[in-house]
N, C-alpha and C. Protein backbone atom coordinates (compact mmCIF):
# COMPACT_ATOMS: atom_id res chain seq x y z
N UNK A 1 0.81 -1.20 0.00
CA UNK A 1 0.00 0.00 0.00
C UNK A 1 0.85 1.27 0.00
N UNK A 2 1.95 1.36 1.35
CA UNK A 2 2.98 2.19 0.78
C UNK A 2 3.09 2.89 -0.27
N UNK A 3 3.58 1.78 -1.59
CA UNK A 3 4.36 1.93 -2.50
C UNK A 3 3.79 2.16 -3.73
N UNK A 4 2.37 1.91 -3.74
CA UNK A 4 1.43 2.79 -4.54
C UNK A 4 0.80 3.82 -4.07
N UNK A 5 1.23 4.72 -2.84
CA UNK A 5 0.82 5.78 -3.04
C UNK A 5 2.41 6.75 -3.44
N UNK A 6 3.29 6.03 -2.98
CA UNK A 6 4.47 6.73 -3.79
C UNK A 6 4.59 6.84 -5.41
N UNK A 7 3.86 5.79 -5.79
CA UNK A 7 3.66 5.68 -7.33
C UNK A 7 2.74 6.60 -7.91
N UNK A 8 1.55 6.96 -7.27
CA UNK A 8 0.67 7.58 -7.55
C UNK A 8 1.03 9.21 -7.63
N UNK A 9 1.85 9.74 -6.75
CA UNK A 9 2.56 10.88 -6.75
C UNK A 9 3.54 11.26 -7.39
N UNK A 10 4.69 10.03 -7.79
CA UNK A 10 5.54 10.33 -8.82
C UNK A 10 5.07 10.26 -10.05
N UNK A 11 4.34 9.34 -10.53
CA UNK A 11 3.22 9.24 -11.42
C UNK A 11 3.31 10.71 -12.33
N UNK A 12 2.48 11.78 -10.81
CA UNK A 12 1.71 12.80 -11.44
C UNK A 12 2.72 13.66 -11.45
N UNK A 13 3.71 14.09 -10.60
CA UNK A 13 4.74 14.89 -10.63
C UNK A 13 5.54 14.42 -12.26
N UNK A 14 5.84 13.23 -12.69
CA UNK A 14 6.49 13.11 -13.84
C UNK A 14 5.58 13.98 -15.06
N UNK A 15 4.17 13.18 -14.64
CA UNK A 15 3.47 14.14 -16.27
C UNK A 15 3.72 15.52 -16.04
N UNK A 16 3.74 16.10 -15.16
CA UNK A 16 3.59 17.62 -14.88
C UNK A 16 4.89 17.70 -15.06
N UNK A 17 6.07 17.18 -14.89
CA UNK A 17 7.67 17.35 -14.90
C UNK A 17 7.91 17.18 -17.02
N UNK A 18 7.10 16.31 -16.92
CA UNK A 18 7.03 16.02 -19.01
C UNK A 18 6.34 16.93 -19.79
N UNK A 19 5.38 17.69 -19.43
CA UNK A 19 4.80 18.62 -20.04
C UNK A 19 5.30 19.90 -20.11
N UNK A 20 6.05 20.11 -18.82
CA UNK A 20 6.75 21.32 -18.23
C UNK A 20 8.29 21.50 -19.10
N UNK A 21 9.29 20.30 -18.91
CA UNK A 21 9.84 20.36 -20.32
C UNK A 21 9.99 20.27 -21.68
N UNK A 22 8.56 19.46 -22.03
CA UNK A 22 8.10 19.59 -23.08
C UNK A 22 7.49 21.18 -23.95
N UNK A 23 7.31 21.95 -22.99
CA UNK A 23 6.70 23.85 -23.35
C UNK A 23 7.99 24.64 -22.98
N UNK A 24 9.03 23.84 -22.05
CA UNK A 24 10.44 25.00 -21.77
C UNK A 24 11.34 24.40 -22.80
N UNK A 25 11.29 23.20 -23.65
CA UNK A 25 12.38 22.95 -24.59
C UNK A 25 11.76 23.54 -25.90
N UNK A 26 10.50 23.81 -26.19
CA UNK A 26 10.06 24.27 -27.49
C UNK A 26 10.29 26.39 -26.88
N UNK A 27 10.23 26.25 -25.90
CA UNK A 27 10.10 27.76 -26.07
C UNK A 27 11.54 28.79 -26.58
N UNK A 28 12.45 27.50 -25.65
CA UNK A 28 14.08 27.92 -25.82
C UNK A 28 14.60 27.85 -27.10
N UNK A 29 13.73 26.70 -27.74
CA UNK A 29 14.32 26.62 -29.39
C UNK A 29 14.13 28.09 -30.18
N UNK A 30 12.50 28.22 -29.41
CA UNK A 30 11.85 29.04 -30.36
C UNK A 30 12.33 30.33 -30.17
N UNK A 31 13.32 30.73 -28.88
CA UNK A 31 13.75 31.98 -28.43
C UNK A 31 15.48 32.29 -28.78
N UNK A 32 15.83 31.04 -29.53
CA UNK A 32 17.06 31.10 -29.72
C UNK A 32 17.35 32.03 -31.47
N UNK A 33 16.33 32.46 -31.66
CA UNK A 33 16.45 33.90 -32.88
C UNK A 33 16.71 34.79 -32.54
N UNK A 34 15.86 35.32 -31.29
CA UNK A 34 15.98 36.65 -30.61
C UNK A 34 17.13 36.33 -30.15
N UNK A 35 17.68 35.66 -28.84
CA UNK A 35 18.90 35.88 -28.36
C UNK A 35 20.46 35.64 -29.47
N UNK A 36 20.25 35.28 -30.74
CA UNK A 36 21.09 35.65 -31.64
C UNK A 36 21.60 36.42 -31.90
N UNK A 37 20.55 37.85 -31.79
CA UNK A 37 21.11 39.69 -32.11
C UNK A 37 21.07 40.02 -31.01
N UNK A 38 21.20 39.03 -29.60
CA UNK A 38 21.48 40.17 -28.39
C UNK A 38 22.90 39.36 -27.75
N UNK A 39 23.28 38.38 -28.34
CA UNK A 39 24.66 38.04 -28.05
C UNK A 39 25.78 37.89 -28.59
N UNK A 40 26.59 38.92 -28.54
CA UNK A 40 27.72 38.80 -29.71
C UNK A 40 29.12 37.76 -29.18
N UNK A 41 29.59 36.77 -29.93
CA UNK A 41 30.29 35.84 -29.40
C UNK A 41 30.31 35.02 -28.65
N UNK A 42 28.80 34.79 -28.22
CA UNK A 42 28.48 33.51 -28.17
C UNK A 42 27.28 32.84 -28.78
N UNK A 43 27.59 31.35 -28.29
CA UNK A 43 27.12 30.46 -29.82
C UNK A 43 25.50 29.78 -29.01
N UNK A 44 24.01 30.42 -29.27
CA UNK A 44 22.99 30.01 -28.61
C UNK A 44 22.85 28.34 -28.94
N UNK A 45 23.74 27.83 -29.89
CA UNK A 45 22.74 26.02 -29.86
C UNK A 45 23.75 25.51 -28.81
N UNK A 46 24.40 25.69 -27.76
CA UNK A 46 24.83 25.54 -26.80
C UNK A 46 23.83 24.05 -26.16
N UNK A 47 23.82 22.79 -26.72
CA UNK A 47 23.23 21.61 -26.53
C UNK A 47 23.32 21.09 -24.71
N UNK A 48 24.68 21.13 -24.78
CA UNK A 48 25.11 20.59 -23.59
C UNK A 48 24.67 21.54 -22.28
N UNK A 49 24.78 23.09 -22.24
CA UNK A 49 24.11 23.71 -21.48
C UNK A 49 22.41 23.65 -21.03
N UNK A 50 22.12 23.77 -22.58
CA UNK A 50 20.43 22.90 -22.64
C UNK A 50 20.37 22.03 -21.66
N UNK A 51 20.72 20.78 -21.75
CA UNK A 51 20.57 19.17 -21.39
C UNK A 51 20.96 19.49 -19.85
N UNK A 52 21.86 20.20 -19.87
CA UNK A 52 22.48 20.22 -17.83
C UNK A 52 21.53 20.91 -17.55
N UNK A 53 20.89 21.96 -17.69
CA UNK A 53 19.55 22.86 -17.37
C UNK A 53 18.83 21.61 -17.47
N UNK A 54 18.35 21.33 -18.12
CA UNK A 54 17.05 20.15 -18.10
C UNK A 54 17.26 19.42 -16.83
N UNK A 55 18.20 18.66 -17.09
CA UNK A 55 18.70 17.32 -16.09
C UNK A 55 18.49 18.10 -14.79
N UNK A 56 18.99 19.09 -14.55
CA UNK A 56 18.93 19.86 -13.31
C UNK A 56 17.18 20.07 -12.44
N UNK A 57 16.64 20.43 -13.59
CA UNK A 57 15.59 21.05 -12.77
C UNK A 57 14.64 19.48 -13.00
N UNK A 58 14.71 18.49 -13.54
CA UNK A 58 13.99 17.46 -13.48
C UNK A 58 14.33 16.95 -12.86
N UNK A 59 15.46 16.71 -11.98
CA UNK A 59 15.80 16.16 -10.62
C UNK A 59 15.35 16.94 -9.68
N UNK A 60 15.40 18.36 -9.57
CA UNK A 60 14.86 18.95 -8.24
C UNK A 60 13.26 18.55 -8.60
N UNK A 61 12.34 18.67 -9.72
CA UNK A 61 11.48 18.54 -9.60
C UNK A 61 10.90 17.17 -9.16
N UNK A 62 11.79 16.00 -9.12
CA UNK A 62 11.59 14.82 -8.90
C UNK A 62 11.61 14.84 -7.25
N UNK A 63 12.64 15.57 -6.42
CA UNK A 63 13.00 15.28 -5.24
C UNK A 63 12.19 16.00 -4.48
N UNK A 64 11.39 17.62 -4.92
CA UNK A 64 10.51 17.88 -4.82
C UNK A 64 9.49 16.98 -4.69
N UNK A 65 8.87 16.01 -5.18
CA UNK A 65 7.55 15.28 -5.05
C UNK A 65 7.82 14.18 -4.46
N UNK A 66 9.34 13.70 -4.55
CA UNK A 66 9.37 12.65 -3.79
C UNK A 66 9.32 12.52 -2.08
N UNK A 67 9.88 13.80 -1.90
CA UNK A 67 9.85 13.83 -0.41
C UNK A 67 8.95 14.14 0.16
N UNK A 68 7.78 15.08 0.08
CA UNK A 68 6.40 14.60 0.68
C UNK A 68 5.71 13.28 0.56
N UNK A 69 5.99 12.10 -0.91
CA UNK A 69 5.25 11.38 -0.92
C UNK A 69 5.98 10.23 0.12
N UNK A 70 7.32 10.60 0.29
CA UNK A 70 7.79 9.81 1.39
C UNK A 70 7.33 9.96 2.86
N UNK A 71 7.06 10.94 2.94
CA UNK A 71 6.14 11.16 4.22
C UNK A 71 5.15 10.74 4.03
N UNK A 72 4.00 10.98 3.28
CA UNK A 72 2.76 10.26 3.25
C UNK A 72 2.54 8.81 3.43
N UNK A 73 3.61 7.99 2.52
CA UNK A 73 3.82 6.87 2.93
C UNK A 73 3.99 6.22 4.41
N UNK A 74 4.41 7.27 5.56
CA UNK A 74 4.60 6.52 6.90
C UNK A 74 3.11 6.72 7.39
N UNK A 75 2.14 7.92 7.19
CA UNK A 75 1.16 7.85 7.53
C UNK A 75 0.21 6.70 7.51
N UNK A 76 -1.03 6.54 8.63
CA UNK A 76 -1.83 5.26 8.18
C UNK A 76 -3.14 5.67 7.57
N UNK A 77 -3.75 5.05 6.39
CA UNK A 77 -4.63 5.83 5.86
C UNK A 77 -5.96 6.56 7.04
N UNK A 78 -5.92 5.36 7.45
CA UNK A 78 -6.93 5.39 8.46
C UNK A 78 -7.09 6.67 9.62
N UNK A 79 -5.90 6.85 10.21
CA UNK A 79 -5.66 8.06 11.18
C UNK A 79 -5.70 9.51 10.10
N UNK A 80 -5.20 9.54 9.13
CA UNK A 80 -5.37 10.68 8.39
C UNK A 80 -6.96 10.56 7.86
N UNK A 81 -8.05 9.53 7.56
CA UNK A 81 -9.31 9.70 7.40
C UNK A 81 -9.84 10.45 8.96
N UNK A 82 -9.60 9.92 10.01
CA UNK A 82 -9.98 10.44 11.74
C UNK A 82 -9.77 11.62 11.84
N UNK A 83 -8.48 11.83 11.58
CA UNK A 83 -8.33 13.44 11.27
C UNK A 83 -8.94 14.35 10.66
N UNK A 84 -9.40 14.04 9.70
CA UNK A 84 -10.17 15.10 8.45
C UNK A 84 -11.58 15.18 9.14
């Protein structure tokens, strides 16, 4: 029981983590015209900067959701229904 409610949370944090880089990797493509005439000597298809930005914030966003759902997991459903 645990371990599907940890599933159920990473679950939703991933689609929201896939959609979220899916609209920040099309926007950066799409913004890499403009920052062309505002940077002189350097080179915007900078791939590898891309990918470490990505990797970066899809891990915080992962560790973000994981660590509340790790707490939820010690809870018992039951005492958090008593509660409410």
């Amino acid at each position: 029981m645990p371990v599907s409610i940890l599933r159920l949370v990473l679950r939703e944090v991933a689609t929201v983590l896939f959609v979220g880089v899916a609209a920040g990797l099309c926007l950066a493509l799409a913004a890499v015209r403009v920052l062309e005439s505002l940077l002189f000597g350097m080179s915007t298809r900078d791939s590898v900067t891309l990918v470490a930005a990505t990797l970066l914030l899809a891990v915080a966003a992962l560790a973000a959701g994981y660590l509340p759902a790790r707490r939820a997991m010690r809870i018992d459903p039951m005492d958090a229904l008593r509660y409410e």
